[in-house]
C-alpha atoms as a PDB file:
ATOM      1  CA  UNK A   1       1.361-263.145 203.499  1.00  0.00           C
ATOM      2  CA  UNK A   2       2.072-265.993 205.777  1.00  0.00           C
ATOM      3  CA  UNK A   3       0.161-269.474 206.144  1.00  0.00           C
ATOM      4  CA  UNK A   4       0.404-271.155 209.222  1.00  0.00           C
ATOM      5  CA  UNK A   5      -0.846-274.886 210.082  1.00  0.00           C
ATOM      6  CA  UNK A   6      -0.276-276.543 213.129  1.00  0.00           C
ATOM      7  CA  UNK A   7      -0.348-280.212 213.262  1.00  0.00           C
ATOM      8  CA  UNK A   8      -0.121-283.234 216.170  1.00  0.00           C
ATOM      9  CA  UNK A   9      -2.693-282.213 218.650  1.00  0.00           C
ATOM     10  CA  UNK A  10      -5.009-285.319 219.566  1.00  0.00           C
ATOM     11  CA  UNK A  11      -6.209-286.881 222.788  1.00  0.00           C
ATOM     12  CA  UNK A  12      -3.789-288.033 225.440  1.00  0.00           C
ATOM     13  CA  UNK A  13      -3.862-289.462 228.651  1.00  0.00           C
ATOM     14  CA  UNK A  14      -3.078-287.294 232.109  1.00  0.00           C
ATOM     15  CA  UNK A  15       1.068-287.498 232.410  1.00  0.00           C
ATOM     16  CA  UNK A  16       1.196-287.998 228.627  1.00  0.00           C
ATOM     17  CA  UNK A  17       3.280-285.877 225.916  1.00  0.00           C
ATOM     18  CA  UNK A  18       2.333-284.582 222.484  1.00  0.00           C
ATOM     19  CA  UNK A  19       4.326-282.677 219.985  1.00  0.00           C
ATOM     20  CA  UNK A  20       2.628-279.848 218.145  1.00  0.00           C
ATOM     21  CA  UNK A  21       3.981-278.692 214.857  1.00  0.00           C
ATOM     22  CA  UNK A  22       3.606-275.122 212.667  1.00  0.00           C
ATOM     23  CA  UNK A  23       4.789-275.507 209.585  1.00  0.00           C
ATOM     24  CA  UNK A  24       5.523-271.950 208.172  1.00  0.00           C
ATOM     25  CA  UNK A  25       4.927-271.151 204.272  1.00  0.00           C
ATOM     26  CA  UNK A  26       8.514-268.443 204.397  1.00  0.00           C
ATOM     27  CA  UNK A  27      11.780-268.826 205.269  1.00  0.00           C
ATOM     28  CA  UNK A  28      12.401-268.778 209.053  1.00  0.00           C
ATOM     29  CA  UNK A  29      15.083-266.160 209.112  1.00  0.00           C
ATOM     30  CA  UNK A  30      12.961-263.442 208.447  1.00  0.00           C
ATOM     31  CA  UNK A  31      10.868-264.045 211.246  1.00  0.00           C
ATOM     32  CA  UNK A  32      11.003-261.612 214.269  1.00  0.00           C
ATOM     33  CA  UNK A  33       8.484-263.738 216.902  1.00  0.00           C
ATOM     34  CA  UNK A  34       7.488-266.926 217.510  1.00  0.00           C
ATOM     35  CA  UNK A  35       5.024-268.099 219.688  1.00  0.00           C
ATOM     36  CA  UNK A  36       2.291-270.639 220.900  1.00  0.00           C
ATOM     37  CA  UNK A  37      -0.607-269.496 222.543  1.00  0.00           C
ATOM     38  CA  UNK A  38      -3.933-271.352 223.566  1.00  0.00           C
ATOM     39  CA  UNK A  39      -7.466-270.715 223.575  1.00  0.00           C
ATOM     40  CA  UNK A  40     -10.484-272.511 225.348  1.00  0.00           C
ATOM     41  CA  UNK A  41     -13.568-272.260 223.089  1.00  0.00           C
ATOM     42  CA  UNK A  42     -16.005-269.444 224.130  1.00  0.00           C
ATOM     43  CA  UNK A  43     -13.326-267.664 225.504  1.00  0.00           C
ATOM     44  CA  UNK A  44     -11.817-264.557 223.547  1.00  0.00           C
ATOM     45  CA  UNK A  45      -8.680-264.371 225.093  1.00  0.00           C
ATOM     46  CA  UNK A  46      -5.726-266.672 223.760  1.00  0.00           C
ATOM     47  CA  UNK A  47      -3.357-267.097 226.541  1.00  0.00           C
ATOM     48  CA  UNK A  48       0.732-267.317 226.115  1.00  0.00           C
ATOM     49  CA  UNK A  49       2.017-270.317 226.340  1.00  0.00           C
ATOM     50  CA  UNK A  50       5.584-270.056 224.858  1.00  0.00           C
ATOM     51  CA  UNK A  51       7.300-267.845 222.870  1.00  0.00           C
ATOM     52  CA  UNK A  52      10.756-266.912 221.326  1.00  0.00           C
ATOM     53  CA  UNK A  53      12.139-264.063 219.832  1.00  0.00           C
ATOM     54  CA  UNK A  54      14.920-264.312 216.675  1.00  0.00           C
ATOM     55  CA  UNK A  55      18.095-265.005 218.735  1.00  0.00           C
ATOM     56  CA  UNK A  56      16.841-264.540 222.148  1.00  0.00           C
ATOM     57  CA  UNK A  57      15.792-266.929 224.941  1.00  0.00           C
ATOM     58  CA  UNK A  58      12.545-268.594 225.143  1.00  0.00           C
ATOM     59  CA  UNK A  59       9.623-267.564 227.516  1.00  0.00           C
ATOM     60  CA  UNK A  60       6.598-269.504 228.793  1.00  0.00           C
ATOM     61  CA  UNK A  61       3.763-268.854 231.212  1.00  0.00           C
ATOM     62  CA  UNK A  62       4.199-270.264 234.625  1.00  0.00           C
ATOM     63  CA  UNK A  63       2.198-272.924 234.090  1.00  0.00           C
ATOM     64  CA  UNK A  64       4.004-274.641 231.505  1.00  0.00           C
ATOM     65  CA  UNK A  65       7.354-274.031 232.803  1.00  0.00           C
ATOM     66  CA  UNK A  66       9.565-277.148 233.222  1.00  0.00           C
ATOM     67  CA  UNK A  67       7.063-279.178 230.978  1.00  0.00           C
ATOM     68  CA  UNK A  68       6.825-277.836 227.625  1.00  0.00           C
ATOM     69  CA  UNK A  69       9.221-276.413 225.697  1.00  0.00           C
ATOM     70  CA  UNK A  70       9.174-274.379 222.074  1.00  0.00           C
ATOM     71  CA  UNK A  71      12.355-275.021 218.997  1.00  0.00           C
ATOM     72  CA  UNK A  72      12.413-273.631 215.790  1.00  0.00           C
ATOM     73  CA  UNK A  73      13.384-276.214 213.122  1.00  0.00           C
ATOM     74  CA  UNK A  74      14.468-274.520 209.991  1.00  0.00           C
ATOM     75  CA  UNK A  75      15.100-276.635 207.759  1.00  0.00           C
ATOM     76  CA  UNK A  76      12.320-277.555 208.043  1.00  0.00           C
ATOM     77  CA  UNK A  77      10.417-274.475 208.552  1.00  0.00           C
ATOM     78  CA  UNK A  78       8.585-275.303 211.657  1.00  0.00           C
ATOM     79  CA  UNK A  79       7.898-274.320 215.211  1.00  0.00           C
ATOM     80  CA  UNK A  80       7.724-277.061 217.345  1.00  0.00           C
ATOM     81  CA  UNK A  81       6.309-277.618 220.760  1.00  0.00           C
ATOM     82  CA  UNK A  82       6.933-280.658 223.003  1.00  0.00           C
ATOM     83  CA  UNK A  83       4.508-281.002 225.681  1.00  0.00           C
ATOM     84  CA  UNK A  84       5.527-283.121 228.582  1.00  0.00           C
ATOM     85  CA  UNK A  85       3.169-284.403 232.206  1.00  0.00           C
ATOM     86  CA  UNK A  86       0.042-282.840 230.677  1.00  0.00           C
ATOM     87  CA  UNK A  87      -2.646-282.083 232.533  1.00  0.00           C
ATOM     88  CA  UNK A  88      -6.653-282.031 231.998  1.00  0.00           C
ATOM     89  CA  UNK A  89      -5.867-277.913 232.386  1.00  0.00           C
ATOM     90  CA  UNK A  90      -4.001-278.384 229.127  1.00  0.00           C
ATOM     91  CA  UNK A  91      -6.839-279.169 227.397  1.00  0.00           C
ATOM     92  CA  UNK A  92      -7.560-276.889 224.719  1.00  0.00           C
ATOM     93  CA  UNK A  93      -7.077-274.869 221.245  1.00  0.00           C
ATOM     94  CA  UNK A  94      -3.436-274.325 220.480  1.00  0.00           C
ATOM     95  CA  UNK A  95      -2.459-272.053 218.130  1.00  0.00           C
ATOM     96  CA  UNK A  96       0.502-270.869 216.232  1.00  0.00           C
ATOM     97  CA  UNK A  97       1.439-267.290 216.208  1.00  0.00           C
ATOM     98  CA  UNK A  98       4.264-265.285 213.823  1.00  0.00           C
ATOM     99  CA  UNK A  99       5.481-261.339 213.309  1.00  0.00           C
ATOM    100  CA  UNK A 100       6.403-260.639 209.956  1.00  0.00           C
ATOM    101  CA  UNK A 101       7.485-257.143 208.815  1.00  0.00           C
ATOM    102  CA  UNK A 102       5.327-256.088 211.384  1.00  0.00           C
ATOM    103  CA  UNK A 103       2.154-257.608 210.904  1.00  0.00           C
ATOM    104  CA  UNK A 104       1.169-260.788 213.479  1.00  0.00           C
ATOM    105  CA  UNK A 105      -0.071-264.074 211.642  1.00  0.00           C
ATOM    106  CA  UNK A 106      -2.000-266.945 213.838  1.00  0.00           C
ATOM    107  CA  UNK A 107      -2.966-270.704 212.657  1.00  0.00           C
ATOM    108  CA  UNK A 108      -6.252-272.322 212.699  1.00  0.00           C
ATOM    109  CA  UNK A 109      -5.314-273.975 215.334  1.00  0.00           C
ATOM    110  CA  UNK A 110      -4.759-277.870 216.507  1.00  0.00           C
ATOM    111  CA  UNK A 111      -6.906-279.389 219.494  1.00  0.00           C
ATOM    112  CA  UNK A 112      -5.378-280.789 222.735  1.00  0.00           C
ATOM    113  CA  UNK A 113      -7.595-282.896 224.822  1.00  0.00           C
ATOM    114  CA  UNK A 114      -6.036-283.747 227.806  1.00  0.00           C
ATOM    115  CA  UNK A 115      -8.448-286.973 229.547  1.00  0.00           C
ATOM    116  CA  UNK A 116      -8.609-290.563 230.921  1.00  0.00           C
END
């Protein structure tokens, strides 16, 4: 088993930046994926918003390119995500994502509210 839990999502101003956290309960090293996704509620899809695979390069959606960008942190044992010129779009349920020996793990999820 694997326990997620993001942290730093909060309200912020259009143009503004927030760092989201995901502290993970095993050692990094073992993990395969990584990955951020959102979700707005009432909605069942989550959508991609970054990801990274154990020694590879990181991907994000088109949207996000050039203003957010995911890092892995372990020693500490988190997956970070800096969020840079947000937009009201941004607004929403971000969530935390993992593949361990095969099975996917998500986080609860932090809200991002993106207003003036």
């Amino acid at each position: 088993q694997v326990q997620l839990v993001e942290s730093g999502g909060g309200l912020v101003q259009p143009g503004g930046s927030l760092r989201l956290s995901c502290t993970v309960s095993i050692n990094m090293f073992s993990l395969v994926y990584m990955g951020w996704y959102r979700r707005t509620p009432g909605k069942s899809a989550r959508e991609l918003v970054a990801s990274i695979f154990s020694g590879g390069q990181p991907n994000y959606a088109d949207s996000v390119k050039g203003r957010f960008t995911i890092s892995t942190d372990d020693s500490e044992n988190t997956i970070n995500l800096q969020m840079s010129n947000l937009k009201p779009e941004d607004t929403d349920v971000y969530y935390c994502n993992v593949l361990y020996h095969r099975t996917k793990y998500w986080g609860r999820g932090t809200q991002v509210t993106v207003s003036s």
